[in-house]
C-alpha atoms as a PDB file:
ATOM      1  CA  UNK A   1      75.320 102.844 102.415  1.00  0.00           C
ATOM      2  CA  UNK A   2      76.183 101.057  99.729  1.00  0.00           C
ATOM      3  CA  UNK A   3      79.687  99.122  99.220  1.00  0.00           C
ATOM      4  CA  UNK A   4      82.200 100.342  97.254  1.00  0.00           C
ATOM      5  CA  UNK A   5      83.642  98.882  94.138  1.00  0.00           C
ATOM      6  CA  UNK A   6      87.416  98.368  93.773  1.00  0.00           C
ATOM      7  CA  UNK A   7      89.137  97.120  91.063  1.00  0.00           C
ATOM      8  CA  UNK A   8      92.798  95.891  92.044  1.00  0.00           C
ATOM      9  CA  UNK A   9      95.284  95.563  89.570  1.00  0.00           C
ATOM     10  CA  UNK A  10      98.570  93.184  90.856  1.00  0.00           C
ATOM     11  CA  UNK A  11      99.887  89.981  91.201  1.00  0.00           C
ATOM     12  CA  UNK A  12      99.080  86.191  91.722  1.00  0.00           C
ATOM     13  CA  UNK A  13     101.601  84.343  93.560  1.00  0.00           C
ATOM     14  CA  UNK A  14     101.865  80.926  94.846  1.00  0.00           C
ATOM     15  CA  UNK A  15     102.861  81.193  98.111  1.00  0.00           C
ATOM     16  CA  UNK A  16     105.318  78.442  99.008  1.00  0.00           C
ATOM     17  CA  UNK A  17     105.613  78.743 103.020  1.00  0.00           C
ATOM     18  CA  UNK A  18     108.253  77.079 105.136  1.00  0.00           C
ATOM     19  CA  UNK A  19     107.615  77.467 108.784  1.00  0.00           C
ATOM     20  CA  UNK A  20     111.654  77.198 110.886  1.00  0.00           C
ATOM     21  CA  UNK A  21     112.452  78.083 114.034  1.00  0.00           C
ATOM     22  CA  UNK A  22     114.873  80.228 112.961  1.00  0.00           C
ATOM     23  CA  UNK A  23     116.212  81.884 109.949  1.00  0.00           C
ATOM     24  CA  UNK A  24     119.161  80.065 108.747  1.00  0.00           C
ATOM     25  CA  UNK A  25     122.413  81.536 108.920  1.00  0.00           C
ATOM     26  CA  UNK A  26     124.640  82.107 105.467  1.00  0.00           C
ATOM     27  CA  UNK A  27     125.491  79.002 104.287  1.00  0.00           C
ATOM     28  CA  UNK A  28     123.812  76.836 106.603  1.00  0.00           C
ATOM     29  CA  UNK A  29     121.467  74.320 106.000  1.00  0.00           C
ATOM     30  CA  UNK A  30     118.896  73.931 109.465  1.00  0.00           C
ATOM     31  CA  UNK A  31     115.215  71.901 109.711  1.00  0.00           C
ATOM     32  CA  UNK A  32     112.260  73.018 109.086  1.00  0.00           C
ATOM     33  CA  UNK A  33     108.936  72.495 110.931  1.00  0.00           C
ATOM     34  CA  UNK A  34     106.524  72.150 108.064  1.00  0.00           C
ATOM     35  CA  UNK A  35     105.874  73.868 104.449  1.00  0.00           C
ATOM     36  CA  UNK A  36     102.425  74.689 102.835  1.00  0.00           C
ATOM     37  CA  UNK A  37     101.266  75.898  99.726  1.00  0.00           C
ATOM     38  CA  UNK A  38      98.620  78.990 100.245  1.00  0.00           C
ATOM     39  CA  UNK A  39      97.522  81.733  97.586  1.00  0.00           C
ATOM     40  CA  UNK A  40      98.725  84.789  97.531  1.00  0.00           C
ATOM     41  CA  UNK A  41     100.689  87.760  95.670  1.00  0.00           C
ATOM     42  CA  UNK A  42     100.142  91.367  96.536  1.00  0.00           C
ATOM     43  CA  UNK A  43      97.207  91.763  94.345  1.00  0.00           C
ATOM     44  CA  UNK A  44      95.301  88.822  95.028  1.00  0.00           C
ATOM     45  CA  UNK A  45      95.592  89.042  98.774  1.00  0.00           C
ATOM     46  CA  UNK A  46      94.701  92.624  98.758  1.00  0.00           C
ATOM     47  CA  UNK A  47      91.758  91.667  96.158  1.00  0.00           C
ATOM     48  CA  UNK A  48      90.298  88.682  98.806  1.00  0.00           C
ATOM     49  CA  UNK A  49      90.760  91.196 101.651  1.00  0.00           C
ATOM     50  CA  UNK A  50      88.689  93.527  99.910  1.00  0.00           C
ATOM     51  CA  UNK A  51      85.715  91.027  99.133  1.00  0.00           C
ATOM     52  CA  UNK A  52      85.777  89.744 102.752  1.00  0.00           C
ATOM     53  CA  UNK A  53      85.046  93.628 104.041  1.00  0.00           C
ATOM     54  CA  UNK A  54      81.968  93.910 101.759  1.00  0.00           C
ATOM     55  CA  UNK A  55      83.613  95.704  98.893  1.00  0.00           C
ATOM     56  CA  UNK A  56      82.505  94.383  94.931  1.00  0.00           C
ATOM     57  CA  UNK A  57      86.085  93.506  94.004  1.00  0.00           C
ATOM     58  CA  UNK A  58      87.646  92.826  90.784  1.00  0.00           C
ATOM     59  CA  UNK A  59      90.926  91.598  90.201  1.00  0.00           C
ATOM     60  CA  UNK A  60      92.899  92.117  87.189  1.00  0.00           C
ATOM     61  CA  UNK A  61      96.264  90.436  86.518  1.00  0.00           C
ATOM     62  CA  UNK A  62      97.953  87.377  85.236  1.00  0.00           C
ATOM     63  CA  UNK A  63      98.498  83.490  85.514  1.00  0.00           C
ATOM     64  CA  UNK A  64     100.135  80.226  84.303  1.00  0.00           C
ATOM     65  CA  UNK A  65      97.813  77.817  82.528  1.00  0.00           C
ATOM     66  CA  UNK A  66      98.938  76.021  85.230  1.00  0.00           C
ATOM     67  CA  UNK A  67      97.777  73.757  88.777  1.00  0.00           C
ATOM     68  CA  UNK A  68      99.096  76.879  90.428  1.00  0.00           C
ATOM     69  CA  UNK A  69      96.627  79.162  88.375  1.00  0.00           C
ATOM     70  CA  UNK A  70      93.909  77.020  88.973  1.00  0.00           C
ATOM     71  CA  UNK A  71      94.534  77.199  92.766  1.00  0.00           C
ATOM     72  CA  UNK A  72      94.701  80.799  92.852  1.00  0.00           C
ATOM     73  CA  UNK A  73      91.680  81.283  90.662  1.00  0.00           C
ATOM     74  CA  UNK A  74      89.734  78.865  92.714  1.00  0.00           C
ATOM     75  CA  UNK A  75      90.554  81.017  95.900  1.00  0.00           C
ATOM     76  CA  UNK A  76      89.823  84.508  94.954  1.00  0.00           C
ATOM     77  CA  UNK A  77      86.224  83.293  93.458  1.00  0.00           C
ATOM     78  CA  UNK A  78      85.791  81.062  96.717  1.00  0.00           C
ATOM     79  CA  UNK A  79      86.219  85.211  98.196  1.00  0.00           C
ATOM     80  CA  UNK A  80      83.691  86.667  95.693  1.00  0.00           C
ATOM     81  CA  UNK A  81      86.453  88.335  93.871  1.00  0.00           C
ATOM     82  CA  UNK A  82      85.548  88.548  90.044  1.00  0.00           C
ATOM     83  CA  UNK A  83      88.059  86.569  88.198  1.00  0.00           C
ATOM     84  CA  UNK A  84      86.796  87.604  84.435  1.00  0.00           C
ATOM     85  CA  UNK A  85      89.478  90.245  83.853  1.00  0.00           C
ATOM     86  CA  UNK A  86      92.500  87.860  84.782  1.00  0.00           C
ATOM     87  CA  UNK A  87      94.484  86.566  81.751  1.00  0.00           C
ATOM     88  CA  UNK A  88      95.834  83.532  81.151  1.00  0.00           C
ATOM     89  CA  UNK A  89      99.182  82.326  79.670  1.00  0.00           C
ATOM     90  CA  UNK A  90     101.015  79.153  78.395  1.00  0.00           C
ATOM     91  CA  UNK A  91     104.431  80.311  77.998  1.00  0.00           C
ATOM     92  CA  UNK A  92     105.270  81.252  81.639  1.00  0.00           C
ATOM     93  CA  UNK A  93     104.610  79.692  84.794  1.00  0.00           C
ATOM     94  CA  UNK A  94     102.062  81.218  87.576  1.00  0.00           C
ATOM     95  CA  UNK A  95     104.806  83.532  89.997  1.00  0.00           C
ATOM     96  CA  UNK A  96     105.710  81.866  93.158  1.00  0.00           C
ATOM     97  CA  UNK A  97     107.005  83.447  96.548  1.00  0.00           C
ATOM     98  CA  UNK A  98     109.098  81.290  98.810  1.00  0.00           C
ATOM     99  CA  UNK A  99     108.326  82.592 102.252  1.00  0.00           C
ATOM    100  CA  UNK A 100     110.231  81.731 105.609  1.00  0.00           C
ATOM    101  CA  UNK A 101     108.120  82.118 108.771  1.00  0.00           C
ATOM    102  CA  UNK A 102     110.439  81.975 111.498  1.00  0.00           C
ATOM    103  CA  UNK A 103     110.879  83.672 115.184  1.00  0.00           C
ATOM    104  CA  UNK A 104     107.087  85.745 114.656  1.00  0.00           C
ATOM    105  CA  UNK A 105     108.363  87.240 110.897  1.00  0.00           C
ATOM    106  CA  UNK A 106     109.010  86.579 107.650  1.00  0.00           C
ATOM    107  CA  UNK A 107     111.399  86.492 104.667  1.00  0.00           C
ATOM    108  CA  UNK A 108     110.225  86.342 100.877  1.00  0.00           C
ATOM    109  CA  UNK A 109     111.351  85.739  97.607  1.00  0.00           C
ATOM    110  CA  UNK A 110     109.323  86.252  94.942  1.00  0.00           C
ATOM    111  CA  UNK A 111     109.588  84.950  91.325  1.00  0.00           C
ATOM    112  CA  UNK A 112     107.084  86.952  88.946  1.00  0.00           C
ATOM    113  CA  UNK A 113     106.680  84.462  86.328  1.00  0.00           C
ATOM    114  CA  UNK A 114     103.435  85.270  84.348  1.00  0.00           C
ATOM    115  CA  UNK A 115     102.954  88.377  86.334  1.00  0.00           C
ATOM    116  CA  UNK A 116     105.608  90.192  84.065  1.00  0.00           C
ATOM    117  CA  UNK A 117     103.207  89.428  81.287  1.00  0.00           C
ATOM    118  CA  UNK A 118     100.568  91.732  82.735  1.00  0.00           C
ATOM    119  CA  UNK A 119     100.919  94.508  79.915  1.00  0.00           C
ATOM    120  CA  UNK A 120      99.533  97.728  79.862  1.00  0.00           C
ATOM    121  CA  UNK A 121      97.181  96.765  77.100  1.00  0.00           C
ATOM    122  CA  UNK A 122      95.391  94.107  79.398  1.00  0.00           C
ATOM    123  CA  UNK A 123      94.123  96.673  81.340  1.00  0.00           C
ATOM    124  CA  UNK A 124      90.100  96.669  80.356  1.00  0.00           C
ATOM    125  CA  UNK A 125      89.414 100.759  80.796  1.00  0.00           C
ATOM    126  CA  UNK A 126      85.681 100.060  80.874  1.00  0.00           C
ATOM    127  CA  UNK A 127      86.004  98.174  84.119  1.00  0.00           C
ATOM    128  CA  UNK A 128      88.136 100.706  85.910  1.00  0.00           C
ATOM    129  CA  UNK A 129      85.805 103.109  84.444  1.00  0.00           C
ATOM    130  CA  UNK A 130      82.753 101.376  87.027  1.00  0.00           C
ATOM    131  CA  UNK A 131      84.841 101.257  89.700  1.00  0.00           C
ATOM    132  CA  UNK A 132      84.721 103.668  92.531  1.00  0.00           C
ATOM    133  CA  UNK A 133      88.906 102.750  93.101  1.00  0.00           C
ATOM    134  CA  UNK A 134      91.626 101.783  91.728  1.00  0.00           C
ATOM    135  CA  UNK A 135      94.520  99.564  94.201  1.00  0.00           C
ATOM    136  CA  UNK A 136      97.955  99.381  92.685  1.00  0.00           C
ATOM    137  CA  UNK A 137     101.012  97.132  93.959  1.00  0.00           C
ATOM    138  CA  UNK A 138     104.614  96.768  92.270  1.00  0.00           C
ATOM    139  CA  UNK A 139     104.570  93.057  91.601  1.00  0.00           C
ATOM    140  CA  UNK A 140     103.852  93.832  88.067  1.00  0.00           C
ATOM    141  CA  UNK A 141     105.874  95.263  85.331  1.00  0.00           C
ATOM    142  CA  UNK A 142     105.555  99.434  86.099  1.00  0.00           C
ATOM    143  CA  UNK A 143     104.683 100.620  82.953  1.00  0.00           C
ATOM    144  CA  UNK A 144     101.221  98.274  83.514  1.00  0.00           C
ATOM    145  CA  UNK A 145     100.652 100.084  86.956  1.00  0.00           C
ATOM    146  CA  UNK A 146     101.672 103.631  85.112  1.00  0.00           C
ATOM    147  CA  UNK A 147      98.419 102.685  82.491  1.00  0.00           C
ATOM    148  CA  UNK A 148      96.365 101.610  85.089  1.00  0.00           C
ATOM    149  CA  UNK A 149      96.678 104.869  87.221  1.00  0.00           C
ATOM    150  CA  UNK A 150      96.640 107.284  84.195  1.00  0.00           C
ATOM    151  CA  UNK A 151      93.449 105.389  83.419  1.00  0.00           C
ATOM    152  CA  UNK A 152      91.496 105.349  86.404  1.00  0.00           C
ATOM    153  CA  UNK A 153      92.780 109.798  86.467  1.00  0.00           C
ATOM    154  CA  UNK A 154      90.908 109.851  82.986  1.00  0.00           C
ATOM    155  CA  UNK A 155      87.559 108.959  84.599  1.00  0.00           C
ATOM    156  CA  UNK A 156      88.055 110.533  87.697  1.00  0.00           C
ATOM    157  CA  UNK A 157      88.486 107.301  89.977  1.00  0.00           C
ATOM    158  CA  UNK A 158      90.846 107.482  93.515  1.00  0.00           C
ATOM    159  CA  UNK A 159      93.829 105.483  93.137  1.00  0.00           C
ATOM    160  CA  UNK A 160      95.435 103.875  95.674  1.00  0.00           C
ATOM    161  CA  UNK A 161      98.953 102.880  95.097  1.00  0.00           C
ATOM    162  CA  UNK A 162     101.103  99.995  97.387  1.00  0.00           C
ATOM    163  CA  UNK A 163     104.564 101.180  96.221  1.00  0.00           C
ATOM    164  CA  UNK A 164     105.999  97.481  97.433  1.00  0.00           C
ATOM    165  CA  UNK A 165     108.439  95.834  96.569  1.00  0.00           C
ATOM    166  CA  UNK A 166     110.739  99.156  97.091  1.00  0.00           C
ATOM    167  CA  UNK A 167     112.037 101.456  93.617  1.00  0.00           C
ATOM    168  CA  UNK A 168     111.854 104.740  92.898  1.00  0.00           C
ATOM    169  CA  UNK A 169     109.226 105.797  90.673  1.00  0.00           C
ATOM    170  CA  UNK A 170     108.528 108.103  87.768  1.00  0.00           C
ATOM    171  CA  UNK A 171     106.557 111.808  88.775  1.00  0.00           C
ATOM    172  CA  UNK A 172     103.929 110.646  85.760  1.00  0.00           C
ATOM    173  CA  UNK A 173     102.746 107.701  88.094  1.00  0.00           C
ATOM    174  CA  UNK A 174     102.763 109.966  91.801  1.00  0.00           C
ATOM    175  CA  UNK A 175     101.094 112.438  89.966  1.00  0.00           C
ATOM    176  CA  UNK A 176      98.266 109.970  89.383  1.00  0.00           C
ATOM    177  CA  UNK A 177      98.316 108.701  92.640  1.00  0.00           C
ATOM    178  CA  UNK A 178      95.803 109.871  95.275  1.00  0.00           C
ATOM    179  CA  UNK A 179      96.693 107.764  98.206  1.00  0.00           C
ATOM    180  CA  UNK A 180     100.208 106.191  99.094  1.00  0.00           C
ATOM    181  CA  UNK A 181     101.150 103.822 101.460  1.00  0.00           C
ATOM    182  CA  UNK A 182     104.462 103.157 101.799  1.00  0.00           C
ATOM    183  CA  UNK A 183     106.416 101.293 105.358  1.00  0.00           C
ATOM    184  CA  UNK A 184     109.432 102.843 105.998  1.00  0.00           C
ATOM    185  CA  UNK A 185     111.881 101.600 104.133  1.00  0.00           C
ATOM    186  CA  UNK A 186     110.068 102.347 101.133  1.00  0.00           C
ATOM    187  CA  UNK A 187     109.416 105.874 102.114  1.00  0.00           C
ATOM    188  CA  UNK A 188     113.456 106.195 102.203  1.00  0.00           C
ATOM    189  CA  UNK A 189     113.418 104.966  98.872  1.00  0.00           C
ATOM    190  CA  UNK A 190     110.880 106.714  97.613  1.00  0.00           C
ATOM    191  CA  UNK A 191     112.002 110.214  98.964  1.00  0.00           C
ATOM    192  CA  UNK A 192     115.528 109.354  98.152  1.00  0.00           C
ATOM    193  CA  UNK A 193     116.519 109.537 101.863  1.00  0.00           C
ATOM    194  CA  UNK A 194     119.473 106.945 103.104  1.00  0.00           C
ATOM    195  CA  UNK A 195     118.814 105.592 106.212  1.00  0.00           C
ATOM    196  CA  UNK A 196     121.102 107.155 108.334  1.00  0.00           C
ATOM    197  CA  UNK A 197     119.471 110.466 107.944  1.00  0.00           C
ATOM    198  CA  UNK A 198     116.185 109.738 107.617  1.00  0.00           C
ATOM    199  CA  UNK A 199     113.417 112.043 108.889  1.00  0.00           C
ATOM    200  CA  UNK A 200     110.241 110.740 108.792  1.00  0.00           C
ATOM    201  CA  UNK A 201     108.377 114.252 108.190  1.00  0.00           C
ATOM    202  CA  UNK A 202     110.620 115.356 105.789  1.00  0.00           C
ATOM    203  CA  UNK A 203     110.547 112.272 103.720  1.00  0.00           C
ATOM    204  CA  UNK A 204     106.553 112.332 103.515  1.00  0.00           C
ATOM    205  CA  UNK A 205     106.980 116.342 102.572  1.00  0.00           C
ATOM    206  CA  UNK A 206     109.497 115.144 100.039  1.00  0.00           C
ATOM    207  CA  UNK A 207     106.991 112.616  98.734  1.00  0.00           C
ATOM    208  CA  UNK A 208     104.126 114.646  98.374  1.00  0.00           C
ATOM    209  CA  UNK A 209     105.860 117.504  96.421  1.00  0.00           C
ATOM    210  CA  UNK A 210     106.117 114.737  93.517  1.00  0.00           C
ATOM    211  CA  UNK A 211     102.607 114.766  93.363  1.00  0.00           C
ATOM    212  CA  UNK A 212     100.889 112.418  95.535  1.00  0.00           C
ATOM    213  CA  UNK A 213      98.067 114.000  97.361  1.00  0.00           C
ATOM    214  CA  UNK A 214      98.671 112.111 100.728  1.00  0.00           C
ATOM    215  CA  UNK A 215     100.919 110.033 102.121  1.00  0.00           C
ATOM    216  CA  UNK A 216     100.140 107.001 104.783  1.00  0.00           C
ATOM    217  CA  UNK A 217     103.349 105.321 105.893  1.00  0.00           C
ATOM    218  CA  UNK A 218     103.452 102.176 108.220  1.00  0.00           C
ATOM    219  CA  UNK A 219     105.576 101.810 110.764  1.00  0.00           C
ATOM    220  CA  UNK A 220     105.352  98.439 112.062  1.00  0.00           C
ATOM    221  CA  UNK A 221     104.586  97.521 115.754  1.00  0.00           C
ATOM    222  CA  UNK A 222     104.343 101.310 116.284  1.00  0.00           C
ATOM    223  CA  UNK A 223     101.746 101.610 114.064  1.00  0.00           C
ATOM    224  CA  UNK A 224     101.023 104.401 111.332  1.00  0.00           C
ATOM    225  CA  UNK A 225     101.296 107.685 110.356  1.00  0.00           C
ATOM    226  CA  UNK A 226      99.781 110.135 108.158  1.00  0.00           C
ATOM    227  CA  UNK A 227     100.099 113.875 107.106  1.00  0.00           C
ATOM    228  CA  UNK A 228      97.410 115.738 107.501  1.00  0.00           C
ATOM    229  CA  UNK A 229      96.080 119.251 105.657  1.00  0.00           C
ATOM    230  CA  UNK A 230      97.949 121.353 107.762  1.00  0.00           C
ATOM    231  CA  UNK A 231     101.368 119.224 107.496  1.00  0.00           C
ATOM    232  CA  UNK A 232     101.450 117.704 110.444  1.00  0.00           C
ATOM    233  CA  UNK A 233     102.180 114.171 111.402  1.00  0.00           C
ATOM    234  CA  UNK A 234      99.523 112.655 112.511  1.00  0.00           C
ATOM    235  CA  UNK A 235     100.364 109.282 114.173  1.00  0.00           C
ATOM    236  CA  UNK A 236      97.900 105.877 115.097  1.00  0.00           C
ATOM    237  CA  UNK A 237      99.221 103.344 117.660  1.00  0.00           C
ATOM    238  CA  UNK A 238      99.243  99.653 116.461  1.00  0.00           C
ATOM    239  CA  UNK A 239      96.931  96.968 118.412  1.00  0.00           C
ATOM    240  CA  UNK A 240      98.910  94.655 120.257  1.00  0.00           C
ATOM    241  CA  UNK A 241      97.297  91.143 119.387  1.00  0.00           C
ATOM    242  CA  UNK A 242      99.110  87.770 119.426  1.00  0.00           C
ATOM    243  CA  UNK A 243     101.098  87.387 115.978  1.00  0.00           C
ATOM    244  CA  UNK A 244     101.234  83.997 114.365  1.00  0.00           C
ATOM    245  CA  UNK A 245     102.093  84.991 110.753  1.00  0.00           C
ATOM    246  CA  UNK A 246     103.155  88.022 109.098  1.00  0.00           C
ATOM    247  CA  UNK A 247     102.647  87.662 106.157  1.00  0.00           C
ATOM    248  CA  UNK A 248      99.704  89.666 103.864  1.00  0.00           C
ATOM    249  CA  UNK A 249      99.833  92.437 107.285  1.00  0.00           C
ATOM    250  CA  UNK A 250     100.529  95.072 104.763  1.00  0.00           C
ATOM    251  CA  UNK A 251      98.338  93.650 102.096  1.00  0.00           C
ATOM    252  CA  UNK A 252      95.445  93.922 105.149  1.00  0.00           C
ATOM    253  CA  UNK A 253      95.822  97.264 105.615  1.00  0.00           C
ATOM    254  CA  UNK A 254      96.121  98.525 102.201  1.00  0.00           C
ATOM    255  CA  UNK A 255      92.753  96.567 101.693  1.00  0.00           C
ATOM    256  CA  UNK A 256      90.931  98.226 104.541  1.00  0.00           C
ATOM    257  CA  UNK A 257      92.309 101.764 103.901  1.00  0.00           C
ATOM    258  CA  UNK A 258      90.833 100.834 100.264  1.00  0.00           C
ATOM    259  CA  UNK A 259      87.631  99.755 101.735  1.00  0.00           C
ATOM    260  CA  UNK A 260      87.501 102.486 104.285  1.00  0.00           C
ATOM    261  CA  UNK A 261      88.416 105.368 101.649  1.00  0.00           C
ATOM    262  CA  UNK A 262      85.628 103.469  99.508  1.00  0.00           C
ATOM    263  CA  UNK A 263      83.145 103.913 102.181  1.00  0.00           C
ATOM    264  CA  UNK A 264      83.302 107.663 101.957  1.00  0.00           C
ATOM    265  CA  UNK A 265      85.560 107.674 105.620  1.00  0.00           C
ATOM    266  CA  UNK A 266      88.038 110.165 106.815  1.00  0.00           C
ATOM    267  CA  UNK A 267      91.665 109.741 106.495  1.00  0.00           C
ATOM    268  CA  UNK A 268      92.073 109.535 109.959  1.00  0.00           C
ATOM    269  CA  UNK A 269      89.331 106.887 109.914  1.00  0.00           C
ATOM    270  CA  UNK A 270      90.260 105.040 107.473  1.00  0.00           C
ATOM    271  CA  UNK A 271      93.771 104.663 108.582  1.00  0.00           C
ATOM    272  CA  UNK A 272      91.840 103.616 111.889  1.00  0.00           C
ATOM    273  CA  UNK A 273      90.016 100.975 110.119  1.00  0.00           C
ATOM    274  CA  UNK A 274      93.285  99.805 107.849  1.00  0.00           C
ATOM    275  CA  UNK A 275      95.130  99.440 111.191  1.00  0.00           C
ATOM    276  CA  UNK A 276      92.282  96.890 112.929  1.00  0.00           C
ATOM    277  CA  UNK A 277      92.529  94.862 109.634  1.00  0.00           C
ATOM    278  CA  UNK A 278      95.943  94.276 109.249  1.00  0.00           C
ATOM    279  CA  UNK A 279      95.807  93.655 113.113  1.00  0.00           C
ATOM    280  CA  UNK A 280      93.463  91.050 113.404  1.00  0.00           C
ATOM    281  CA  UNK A 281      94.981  89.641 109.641  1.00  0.00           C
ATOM    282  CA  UNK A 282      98.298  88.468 112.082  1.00  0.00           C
ATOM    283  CA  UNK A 283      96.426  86.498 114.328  1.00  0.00           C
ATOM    284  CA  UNK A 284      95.730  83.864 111.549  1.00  0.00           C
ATOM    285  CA  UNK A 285      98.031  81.846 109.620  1.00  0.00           C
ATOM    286  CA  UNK A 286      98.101  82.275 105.787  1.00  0.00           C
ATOM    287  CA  UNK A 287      98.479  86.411 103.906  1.00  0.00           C
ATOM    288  CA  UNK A 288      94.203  85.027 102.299  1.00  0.00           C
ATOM    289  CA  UNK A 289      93.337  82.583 105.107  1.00  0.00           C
ATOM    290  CA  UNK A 290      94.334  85.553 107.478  1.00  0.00           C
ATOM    291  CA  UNK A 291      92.178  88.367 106.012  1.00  0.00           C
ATOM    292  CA  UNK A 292      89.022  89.473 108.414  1.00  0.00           C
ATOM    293  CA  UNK A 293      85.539  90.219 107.243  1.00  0.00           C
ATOM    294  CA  UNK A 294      83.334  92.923 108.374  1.00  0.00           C
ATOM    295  CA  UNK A 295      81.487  91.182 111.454  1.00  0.00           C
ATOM    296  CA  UNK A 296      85.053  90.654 113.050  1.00  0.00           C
ATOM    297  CA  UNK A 297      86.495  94.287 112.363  1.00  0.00           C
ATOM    298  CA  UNK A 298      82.864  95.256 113.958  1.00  0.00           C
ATOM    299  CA  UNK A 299      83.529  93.297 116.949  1.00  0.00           C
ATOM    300  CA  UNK A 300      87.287  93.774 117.977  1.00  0.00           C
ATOM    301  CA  UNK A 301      88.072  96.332 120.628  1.00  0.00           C
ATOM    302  CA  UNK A 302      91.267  97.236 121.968  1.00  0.00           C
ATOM    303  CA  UNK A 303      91.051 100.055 124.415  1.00  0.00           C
ATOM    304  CA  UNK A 304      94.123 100.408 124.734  1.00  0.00           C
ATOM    305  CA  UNK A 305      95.185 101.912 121.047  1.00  0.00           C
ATOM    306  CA  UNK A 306      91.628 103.321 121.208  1.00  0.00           C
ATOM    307  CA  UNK A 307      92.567 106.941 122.772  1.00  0.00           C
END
């Protein structure tokens, strides 16, 4: 069968990592193991993940003409990702997220730089209009993801929206939006729900009467869920694998629900094969360096979250 073709539109981020111990407490100043400078950004990591799966992945989004551009650039097209859509700009510096790995989880900053100049007239219709999907993130300026969406609608193409970093969002995107995969938190956001009365079936109902055709949310070391066509909550146990970073687990899954949706799979599938991915992507340190390829999602078995 032949591999899908995804075009992701999102961010580039430096990743700036700083592995601790612990998380310092307000106002104190602690030691930290080591730091490291990886690529990343939403859109990037998702994009790599793609590539690795099998999927011909384009990325679209923007960068410094800086060292940190180069890096990222040099990354994706190590992945196969096809760099020609991603612009290039000298009056703002490639974004940067300072991450803090600490105690098996993480804590992130992010500064957009030249990702808030990815405007909605970058996006190149003709090359969402070859694609087979569209993957959206928030790390961008929203009336860029809004084009993007309403663009890939116009010819047809399933979108696939990350709605991270948490805001509510205008009907005009949901209603765009075929797929949705918010964690929890974001679902609360999303549906307007504070946390103290939060239902998790009601929020996804909530959700989809804006206009988004389904609804995947994850839940974390419990896995996911999903609603299916008869309104019921469908739920997926996690794998339990040894964690050594964090970070990009939500980009992994987003990619291989992408992938998976790509590949013509069911939604119950494809939330199957999204949860492997971002599984094995903790066992590896780095959100890029972390992300599996095909042979390795082939070969992992864990009976356990299999029933």
């Amino acid at each position: 069968m032949k591999e899908p073709t995804v075009v992701v539109v999102g961010s580039l981020n430096m990743d700036i990592v700083i592995e601790a111990d612990r998380a310092p407490l307000e106002g104190e100043t602690i030691m930290g193991n080591q730091s490291n400078f990886i690529p990343g950004g939403k859109g990037a990591n998702q994009a790599v993940a793609l590539s690795r799966l099998g999927a011909e992945t384009t990325m679209l989004g923007t960068i410094g003409n800086d060292p940190f551009g180069t890096s990222l650039l040099q990354s994706l097209e190590k992945n196969g990702v096809d760099t020609g859509k991603i612009k290039k700009v000298d009056d703002a510096p490639t974004g940067i997220a300072s991450i803090l790995l600490a105690e098996g989880d993480n804590r992130i900053v992010v500064v957009p730089g030249a990702n808030n100049a990815c405007l909605s007239e970058d996006i190149d219709e003709q090359v969402l209009k070859q694609a087979d999907l569209v993957l959206l993130q928030l790390e961008i300026p929203l009336p860029t993801v809004i084009a993007a969406a309403r663009l890939a609608k116009k010819h047809g193409k399933m979108v696939v929206l990350n709605p991270a970093p948490a805001q509510s969002l205008p009907q005009e995107l949901l209603q765009n939006v075929d797929y949705i995969t918010p964690n929890q938190s974001e679902l609360g956001v999303l549906s307007d729900m504070v946390p103290d009365a939060f239902d998790l079936s009601k929020a996804m109902r909530n959700l989809q009467k804006l206009g988004v055709k389904h609804v995947i949310t994850t839940l974390g070391e419990k896995g996911s869920a999903y609603m299916s066509d008869d309104s019921n909550i469908q739920t997926i146990a996690g794998y339990e694998v040894p964690v050594v970073d964090t970070t990009g687990a939500g980009d992994a899954f987003n990619a291989g629900l992408s992938y998976a949706l790509g590949m013509n799979m069911s939604l119950d599938d494809a939330v199957r094969y999204a949860s492997k991915v971002s599984a094995l992507a903790v066992t590896k340190f780095g959100a890029q360096g972390g992300m599996p390829d095909k042979q390795e999602i082939l070969a992992f078995k864990n009976p356990s979250s299999e029933s």
